[in-house]
Protein backbone atom coordinates (compact mmCIF):
# COMPACT_ATOMS: atom_id res chain seq x y z
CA UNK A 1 71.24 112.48 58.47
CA UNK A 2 67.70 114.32 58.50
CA UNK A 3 66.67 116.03 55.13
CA UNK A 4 63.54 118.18 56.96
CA UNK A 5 63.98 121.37 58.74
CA UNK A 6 61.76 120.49 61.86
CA UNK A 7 63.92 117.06 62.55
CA UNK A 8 67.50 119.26 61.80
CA UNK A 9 66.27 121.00 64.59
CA UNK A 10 65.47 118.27 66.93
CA UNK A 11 68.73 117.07 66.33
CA UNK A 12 70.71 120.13 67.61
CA UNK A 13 67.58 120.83 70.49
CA UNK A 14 68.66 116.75 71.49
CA UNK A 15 72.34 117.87 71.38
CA UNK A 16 72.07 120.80 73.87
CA UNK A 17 69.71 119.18 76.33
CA UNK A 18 71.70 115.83 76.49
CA UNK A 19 75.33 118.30 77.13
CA UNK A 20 72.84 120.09 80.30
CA UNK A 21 71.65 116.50 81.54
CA UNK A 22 75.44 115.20 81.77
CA UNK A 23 76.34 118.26 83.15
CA UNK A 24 73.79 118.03 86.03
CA UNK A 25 74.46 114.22 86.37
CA UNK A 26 78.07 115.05 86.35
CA UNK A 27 77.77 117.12 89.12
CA UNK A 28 75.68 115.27 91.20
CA UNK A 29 78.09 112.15 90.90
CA UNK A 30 81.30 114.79 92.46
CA UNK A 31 78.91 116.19 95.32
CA UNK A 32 78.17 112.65 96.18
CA UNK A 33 81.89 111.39 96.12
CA UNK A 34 82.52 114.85 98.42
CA UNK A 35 80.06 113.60 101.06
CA UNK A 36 81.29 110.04 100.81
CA UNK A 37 84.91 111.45 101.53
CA UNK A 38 84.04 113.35 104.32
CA UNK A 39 82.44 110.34 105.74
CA UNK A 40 85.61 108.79 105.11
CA UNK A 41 87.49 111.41 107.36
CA UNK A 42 85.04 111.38 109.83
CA UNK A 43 84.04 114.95 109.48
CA UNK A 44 80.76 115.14 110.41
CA UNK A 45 80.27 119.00 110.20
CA UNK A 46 81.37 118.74 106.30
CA UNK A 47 79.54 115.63 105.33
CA UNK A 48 76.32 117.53 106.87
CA UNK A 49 76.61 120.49 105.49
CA UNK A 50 77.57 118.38 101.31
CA UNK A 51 74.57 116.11 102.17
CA UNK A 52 72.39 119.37 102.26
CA UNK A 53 74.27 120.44 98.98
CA UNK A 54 73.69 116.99 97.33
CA UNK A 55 70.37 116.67 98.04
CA UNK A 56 69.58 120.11 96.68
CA UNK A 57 71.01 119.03 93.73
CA UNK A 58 69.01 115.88 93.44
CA UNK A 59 65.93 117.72 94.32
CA UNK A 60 66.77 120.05 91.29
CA UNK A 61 67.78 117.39 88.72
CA UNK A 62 64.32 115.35 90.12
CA UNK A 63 61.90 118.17 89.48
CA UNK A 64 63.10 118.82 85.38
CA UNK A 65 63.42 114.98 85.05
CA UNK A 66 67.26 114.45 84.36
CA UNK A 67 66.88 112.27 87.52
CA UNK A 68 63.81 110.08 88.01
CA UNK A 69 62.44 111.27 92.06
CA UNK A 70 62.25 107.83 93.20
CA UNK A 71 66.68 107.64 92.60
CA UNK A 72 66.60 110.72 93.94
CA UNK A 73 65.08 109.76 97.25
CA UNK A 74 67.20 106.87 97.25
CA UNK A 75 70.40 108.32 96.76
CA UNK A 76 69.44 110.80 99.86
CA UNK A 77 68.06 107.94 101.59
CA UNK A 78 71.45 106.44 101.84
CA UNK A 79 73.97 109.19 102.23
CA UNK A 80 71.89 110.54 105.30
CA UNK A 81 72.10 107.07 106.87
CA UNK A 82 75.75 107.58 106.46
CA UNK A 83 75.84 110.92 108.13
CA UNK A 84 73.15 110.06 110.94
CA UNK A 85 75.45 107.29 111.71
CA UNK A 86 78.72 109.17 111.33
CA UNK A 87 77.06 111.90 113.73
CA UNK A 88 75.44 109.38 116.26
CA UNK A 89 77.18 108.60 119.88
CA UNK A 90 78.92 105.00 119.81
């Protein structure tokens, strides 16, 4: 356990930030299982409109670096395909 002030307060400051990032991780995983499902059902009007919800979200947790962009992009990258192909003519 820390014995200065200035590291007693890292501690907690670590504590808080680390509960934000798993909450904005946490909710990044459910919008991307909510797109996947609607994929799953074939509804391509939902699975559109939760891609543009997820990748808000991505964008978000990208720009204060809970996400690095690059996993960002890639997630996106691969759930559009999804869609684009769920949305395309056979």
């Amino acid at each position: 356990m820390a014995n200065i002030r200035s590291s007693e307060k890292d501690i907690r400051k670590t504590i808080k930030r680390t509960a934000a990032n798993q909450s904005v991780k946490s909710r990044i995983r459910t919008l991307r299982k909510k797109v996947l499902s609607a994929i799953e059902k074939g509804d391509a009007a939902t699975a559109s409109s939760m891609l543009n919800e997820f990748s808000s979200a991505t964008d978000k947790a990208a720009k204060t670096k809970v996400l690095h962009k690059n996993t960002s992009s890639r997630l996106k990258s691969r759930l559009a395909l999804k869609v684009g192909a769920l949305t395309k003519p056979a």
